[in-house]
N, C-alpha and C. Protein backbone atom coordinates (compact mmCIF):
# COMPACT_ATOMS: atom_id res chain seq x y z
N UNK A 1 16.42 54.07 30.87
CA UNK A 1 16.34 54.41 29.46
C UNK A 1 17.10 53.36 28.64
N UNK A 2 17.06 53.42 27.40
CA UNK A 2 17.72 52.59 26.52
C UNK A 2 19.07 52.51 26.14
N UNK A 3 19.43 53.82 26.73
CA UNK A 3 20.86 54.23 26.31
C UNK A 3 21.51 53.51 27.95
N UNK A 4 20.53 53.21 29.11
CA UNK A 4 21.37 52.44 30.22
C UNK A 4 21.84 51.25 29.94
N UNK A 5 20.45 50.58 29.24
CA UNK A 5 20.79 49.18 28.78
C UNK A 5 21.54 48.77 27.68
N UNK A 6 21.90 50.04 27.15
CA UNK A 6 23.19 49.95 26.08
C UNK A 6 24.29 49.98 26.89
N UNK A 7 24.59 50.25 27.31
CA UNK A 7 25.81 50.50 28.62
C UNK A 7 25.99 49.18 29.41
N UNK A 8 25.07 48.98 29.73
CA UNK A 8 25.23 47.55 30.69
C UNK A 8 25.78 46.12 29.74
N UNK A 9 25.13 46.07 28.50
CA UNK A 9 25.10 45.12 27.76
C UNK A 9 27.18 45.61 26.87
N UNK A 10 27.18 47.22 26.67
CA UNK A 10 28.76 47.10 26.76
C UNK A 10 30.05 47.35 27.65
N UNK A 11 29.15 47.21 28.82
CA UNK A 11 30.35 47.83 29.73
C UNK A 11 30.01 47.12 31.06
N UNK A 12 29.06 46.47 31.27
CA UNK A 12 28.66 45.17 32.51
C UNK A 12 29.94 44.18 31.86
N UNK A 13 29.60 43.68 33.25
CA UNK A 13 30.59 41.69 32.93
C UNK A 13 28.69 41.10 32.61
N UNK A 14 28.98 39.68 32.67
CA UNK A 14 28.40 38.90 32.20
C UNK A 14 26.87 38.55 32.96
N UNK A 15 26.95 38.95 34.51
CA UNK A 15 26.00 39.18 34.98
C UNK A 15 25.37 40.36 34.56
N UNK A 16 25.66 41.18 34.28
CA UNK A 16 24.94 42.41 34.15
C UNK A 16 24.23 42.90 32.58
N UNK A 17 25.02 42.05 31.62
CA UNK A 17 24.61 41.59 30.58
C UNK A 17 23.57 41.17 30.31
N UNK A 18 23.21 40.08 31.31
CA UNK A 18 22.10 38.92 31.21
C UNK A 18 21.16 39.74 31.58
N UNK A 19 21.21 40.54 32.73
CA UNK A 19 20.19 41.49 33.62
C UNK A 19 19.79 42.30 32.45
N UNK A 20 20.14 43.15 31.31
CA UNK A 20 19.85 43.66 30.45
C UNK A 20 19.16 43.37 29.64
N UNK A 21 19.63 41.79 28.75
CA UNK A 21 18.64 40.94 27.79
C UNK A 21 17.75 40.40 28.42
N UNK A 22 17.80 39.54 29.80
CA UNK A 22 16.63 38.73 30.03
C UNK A 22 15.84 39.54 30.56
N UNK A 23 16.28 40.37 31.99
CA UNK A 23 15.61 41.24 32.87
C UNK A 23 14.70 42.06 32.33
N UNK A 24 15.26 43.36 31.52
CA UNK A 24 14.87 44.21 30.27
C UNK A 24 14.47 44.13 29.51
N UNK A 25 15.12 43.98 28.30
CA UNK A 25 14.79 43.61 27.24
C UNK A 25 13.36 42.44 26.68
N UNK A 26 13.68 41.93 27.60
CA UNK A 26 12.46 40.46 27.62
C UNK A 26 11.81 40.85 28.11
N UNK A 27 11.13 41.54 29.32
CA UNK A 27 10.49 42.52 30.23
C UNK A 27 9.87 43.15 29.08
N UNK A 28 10.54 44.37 28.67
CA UNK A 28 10.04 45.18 27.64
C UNK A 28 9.07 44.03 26.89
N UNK A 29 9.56 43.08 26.00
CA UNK A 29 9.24 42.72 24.91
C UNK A 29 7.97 41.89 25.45
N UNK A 30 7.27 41.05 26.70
CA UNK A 30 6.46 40.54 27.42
C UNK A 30 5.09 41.30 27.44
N UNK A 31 5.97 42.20 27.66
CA UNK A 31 5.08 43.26 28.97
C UNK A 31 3.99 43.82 27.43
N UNK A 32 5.20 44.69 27.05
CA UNK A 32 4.61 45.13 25.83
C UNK A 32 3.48 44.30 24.94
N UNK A 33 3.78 43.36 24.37
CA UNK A 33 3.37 42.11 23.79
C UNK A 33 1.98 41.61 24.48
N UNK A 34 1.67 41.31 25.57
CA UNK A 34 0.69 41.11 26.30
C UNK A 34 -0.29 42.57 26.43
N UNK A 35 0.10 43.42 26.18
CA UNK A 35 -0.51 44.50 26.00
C UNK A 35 -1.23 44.63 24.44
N UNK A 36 -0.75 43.97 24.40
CA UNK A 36 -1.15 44.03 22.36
C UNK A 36 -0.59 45.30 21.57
N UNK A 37 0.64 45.69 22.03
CA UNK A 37 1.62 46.56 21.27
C UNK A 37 2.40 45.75 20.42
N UNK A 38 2.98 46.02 19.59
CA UNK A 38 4.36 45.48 18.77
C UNK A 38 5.50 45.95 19.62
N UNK A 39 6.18 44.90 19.91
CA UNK A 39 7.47 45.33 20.11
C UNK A 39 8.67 45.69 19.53
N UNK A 40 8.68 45.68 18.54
CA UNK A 40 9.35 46.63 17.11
C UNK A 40 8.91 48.11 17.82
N UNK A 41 7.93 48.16 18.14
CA UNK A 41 8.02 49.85 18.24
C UNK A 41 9.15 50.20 19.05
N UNK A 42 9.98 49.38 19.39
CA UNK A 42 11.32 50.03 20.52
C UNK A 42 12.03 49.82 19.87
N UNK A 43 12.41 49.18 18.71
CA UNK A 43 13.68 49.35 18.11
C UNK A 43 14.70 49.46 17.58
N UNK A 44 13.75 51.05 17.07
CA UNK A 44 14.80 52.27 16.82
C UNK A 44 15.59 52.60 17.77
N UNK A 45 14.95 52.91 19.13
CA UNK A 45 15.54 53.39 20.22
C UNK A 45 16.75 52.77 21.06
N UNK A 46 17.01 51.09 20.42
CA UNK A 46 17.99 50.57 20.43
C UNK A 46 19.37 50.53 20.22
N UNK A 47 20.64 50.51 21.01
CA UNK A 47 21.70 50.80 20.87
C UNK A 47 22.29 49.44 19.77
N UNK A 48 23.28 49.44 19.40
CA UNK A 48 23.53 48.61 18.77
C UNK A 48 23.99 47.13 19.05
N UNK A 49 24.54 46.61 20.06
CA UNK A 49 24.34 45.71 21.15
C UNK A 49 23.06 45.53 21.76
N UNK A 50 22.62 46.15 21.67
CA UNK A 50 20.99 46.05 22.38
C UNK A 50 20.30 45.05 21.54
N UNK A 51 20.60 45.78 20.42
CA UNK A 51 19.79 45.85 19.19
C UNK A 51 19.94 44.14 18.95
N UNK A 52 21.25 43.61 18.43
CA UNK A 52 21.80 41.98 18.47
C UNK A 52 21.43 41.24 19.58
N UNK A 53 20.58 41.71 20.58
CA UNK A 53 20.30 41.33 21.52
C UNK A 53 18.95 40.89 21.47
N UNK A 54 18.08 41.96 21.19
CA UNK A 54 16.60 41.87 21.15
C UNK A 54 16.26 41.17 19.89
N UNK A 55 17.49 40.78 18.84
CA UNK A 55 17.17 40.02 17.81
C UNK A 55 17.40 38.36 18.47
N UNK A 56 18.20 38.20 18.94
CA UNK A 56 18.55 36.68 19.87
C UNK A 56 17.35 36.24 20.46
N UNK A 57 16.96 37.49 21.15
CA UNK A 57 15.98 37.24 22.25
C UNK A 57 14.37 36.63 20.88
N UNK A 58 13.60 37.12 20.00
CA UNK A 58 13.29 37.48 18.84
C UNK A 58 13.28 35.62 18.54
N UNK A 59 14.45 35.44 17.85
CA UNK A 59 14.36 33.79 17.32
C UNK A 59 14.68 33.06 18.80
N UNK A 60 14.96 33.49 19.82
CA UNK A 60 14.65 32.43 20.59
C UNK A 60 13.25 31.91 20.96
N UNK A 61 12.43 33.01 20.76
CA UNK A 61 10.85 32.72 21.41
C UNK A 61 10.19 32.09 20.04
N UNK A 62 10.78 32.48 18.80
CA UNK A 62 10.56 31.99 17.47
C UNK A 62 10.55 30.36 17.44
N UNK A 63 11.21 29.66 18.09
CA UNK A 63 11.34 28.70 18.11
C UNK A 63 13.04 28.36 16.64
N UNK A 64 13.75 29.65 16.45
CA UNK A 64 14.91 29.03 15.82
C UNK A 64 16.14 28.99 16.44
N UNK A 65 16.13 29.47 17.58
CA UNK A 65 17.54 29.35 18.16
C UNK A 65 17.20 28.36 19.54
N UNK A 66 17.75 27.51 19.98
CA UNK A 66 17.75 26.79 21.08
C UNK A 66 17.75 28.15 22.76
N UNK A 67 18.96 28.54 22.55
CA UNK A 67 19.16 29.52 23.64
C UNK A 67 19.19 31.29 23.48
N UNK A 68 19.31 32.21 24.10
CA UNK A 68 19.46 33.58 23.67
C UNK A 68 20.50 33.81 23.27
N UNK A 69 21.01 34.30 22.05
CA UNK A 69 22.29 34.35 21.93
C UNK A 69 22.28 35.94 20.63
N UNK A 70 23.37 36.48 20.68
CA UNK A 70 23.41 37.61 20.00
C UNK A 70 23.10 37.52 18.47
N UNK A 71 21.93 38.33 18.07
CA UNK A 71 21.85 37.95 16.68
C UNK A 71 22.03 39.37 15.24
N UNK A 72 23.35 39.02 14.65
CA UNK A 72 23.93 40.13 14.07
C UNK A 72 22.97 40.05 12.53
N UNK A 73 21.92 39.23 12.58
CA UNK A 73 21.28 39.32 10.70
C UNK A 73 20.18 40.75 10.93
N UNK A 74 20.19 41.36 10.12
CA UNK A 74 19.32 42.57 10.36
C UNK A 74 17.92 42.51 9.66
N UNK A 75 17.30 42.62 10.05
CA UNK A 75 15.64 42.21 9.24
C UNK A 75 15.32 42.44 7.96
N UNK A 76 14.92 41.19 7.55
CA UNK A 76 14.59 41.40 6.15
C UNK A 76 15.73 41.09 5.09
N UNK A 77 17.32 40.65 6.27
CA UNK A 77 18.19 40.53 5.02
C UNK A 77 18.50 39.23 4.59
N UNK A 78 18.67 38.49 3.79
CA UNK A 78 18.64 37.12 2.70
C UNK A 78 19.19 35.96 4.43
N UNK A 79 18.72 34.68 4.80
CA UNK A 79 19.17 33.98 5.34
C UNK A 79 20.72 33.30 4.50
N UNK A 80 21.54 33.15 5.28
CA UNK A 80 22.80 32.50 5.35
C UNK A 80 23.24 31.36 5.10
């Protein structure tokens, strides 16, 4: 569930972290995506670490971030 991978991403070390965003999260967002779903439809269901997570993950495939990295801007709000 979502509330595991909230847990892992705050209470894993750094391996278990990664297992969450790349494993999961990217999983989800693939899987889904190739299905011709939106992957927005998950998240609400996102913890809040999750959540900065699946946004990293988001502009990395975007082509604006070089690597995955936690992303705290929330959609739709003014760039920085």
């Amino acid at each position: 569930t979502f509330a595991v991978i909230e847990r892992m991403h705050t209470d894993g070390d750094a391996y278990v972290a990664e297992l969450a965003t790349i494993g999961y999260l990217e999983g989800i967002q693939n899987m889904v995506g190739h299905a011709g779903v939106d992957p927005a439809v998950f998240v609400p269901y996102l913890g809040p670490e999750s959540a900065r997570w699946w946004r990293g993950l988001d502009r990395f495939w975007a082509g604006e971030h070089p690597t995955v990295e936690p992303n705290d801007e929330q959609p739709g709000s003014p760039a920085v």
